[in-house]
C-alpha atoms as a PDB file:
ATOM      1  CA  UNK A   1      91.482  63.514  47.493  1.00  0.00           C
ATOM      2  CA  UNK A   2      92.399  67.095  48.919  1.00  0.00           C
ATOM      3  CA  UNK A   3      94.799  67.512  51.231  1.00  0.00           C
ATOM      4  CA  UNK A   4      94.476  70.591  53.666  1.00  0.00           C
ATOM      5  CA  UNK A   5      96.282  71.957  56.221  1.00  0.00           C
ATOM      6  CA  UNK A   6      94.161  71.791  59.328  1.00  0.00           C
ATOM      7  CA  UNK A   7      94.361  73.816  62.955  1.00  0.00           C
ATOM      8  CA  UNK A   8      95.106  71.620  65.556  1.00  0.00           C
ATOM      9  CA  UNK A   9      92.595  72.533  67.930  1.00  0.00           C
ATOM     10  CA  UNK A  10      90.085  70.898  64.766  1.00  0.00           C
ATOM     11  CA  UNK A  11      92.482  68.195  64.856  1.00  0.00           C
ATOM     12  CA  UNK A  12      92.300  67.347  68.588  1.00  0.00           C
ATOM     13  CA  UNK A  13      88.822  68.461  68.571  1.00  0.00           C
ATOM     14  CA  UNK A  14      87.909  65.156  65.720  1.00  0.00           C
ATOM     15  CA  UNK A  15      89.949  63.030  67.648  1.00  0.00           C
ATOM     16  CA  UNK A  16      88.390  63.523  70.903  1.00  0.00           C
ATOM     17  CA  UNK A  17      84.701  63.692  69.481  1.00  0.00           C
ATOM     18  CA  UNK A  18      86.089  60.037  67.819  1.00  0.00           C
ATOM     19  CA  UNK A  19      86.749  58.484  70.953  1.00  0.00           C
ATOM     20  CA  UNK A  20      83.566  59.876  72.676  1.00  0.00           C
ATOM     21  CA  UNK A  21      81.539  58.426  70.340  1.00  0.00           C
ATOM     22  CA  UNK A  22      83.588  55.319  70.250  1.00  0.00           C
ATOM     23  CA  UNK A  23      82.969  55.116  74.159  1.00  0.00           C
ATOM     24  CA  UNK A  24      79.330  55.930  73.727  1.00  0.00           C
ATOM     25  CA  UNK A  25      78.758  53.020  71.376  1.00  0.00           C
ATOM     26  CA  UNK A  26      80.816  50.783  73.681  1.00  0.00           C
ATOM     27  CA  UNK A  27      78.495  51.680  76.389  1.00  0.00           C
ATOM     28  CA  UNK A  28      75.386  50.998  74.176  1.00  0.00           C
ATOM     29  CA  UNK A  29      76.565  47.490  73.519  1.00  0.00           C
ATOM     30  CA  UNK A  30      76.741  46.549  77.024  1.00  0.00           C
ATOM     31  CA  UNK A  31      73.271  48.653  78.731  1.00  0.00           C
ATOM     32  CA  UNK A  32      69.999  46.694  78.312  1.00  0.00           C
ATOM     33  CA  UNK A  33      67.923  47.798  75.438  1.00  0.00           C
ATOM     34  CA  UNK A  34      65.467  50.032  77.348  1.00  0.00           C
ATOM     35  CA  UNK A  35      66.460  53.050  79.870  1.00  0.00           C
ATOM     36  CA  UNK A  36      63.702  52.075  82.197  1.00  0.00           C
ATOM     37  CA  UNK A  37      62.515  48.879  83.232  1.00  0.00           C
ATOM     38  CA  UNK A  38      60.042  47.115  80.721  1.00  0.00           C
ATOM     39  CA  UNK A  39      58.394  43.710  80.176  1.00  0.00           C
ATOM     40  CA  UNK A  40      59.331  41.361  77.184  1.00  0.00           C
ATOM     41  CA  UNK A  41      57.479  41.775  73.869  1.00  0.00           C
ATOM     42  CA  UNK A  42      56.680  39.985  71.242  1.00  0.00           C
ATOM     43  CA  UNK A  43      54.458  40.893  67.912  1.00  0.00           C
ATOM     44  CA  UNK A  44      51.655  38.640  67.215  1.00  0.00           C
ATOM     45  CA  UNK A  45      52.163  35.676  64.949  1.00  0.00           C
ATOM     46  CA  UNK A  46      50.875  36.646  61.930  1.00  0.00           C
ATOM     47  CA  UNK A  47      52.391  39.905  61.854  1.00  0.00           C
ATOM     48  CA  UNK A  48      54.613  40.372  58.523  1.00  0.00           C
ATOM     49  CA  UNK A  49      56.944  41.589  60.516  1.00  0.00           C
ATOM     50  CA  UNK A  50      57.934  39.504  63.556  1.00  0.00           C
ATOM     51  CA  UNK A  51      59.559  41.132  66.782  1.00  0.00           C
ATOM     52  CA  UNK A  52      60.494  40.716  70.099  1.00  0.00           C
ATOM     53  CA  UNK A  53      62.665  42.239  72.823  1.00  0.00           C
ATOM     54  CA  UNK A  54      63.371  40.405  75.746  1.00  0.00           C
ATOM     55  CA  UNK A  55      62.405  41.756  79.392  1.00  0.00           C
ATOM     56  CA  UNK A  56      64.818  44.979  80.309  1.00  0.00           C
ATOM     57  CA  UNK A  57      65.711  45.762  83.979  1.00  0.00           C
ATOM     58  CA  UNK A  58      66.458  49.576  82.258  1.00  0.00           C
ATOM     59  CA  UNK A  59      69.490  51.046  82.935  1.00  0.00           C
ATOM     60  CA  UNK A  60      72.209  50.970  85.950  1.00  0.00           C
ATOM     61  CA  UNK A  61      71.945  54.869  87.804  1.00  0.00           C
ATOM     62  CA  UNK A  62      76.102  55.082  86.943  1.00  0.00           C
ATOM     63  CA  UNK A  63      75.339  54.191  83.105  1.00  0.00           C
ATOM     64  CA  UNK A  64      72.794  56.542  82.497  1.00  0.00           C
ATOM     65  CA  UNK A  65      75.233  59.564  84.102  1.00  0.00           C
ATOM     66  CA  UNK A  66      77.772  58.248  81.836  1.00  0.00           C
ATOM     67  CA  UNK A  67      75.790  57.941  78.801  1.00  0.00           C
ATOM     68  CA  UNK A  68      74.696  61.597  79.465  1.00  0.00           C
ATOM     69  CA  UNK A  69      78.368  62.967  80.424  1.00  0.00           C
ATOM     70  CA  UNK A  70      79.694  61.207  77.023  1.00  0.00           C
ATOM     71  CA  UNK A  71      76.829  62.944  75.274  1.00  0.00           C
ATOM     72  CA  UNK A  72      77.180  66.674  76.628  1.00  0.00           C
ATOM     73  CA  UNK A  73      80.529  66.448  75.911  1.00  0.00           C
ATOM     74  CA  UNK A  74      79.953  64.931  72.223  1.00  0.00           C
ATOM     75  CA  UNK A  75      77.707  67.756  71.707  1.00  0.00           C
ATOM     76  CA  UNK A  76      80.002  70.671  73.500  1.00  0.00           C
ATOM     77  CA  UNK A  77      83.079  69.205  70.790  1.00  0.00           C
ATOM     78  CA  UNK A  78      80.775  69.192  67.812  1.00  0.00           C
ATOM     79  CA  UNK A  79      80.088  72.564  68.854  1.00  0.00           C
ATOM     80  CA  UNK A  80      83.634  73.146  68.706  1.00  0.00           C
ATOM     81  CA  UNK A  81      84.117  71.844  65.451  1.00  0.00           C
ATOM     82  CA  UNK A  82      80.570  73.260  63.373  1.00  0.00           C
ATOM     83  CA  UNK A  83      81.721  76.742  64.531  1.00  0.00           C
ATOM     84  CA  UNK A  84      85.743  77.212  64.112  1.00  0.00           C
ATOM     85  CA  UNK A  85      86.103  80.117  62.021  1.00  0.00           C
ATOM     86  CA  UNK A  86      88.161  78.078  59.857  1.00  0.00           C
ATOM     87  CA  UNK A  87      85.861  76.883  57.882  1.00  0.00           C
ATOM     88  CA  UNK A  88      85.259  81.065  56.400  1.00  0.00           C
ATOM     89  CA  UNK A  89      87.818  80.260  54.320  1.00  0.00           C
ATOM     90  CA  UNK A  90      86.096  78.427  51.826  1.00  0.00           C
ATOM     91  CA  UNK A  91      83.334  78.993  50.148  1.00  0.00           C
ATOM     92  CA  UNK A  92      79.936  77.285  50.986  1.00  0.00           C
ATOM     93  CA  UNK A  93      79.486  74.832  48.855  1.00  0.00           C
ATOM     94  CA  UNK A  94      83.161  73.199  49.711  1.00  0.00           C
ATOM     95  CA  UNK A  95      82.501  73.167  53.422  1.00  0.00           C
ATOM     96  CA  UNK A  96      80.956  69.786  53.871  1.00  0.00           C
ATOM     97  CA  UNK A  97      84.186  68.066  51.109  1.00  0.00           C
ATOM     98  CA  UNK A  98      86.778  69.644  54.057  1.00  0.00           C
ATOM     99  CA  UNK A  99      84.743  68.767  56.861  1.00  0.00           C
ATOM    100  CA  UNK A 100      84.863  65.570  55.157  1.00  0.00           C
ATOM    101  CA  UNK A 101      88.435  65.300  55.306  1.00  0.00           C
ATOM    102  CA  UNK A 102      88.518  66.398  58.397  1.00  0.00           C
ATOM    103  CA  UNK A 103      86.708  63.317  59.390  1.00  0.00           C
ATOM    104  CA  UNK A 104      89.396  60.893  57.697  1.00  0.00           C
ATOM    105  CA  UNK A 105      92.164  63.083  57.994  1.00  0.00           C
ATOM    106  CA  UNK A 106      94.369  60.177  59.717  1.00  0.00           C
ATOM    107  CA  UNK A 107      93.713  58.610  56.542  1.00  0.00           C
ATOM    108  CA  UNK A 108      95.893  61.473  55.255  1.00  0.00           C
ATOM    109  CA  UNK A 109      98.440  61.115  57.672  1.00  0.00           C
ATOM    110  CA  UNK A 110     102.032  60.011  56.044  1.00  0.00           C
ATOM    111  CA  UNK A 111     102.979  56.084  57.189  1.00  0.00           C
ATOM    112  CA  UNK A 112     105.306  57.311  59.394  1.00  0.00           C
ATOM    113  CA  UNK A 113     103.123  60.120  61.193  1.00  0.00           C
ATOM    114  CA  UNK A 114     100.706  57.988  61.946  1.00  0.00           C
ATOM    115  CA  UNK A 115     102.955  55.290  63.850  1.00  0.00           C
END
C-alpha cells in the first residue's frame, strides 16, 4: 500500500470524525430503538419473515441533543475533510485510494509512532 504524506489538519480532522462516530455508535447501543415512544410489534405468524421490536419509551430529551450535536459535528468534519484542497493534487481517479489511506493511516504509522 501507498504511503503519503498527509496535512495534519486531515490528520486531526480523521481522528476526530473517528471518535465522533465512535461516540455516536456508543450512544446508539444504549437509546431505545425508536426516537419517539411506540408500542411493541410483532409480524404475524406466518409471515416468512418473522419480527418483532419490543415496546420503546423513545428517546431521553439529553440523548436526542447529543445524538444531534455528535451528528452536526460529524457532518461539519466530513466537510472538512471532502473539501481540503489537498486532495487537487492528484488526479481524479486516485482520490478515493488516498482518501482511503487516509482512513487507515494509523495503520501506517511506524510501531513506535503509534505508542
Amino acid at each position: 500500500m501507498a504511503t503519503y504524506e498527509f496535512p495534519p489538519k486531515l490528520i486531526d480532522a480523521q481522528n476526530e470524525l473517528d471518535q465522533v462516530r465512535a461516540d455516536l455508535r456508543t450512544l446508539f447501543e444504549r437509546v431505545p430503538w425508536s426516537v419517539e415512544p411506540m408500542d411493541a410489534r410483532e409480524t404475524h405468524e406466518n409471515t416468512w419473515r418473522p419480527a418483532s421490536r419490543p415496546a420503546s419509551p423513545g428517546w431521553d430529551p439529553e440523548d436526542a441533543a447529543e445524538i444531534a450535536r455528535l451528528r452536526a459535528m460529524e457532518l461539519e468534519i466530513a466537510e472538512v475533510l471532502v473539501c481540503h484542497p489537498y486532495w487537487t493534487e492528484f488526479a481524479p481517479g486516485d482520490v478515493l485510494a488516498v482518501r482511503d489511506a487516509l482512513k487507515h493511516h494509523r495503520e501506517q504509522e511506524p510501531a513506535s509512532a503509534a505508542s
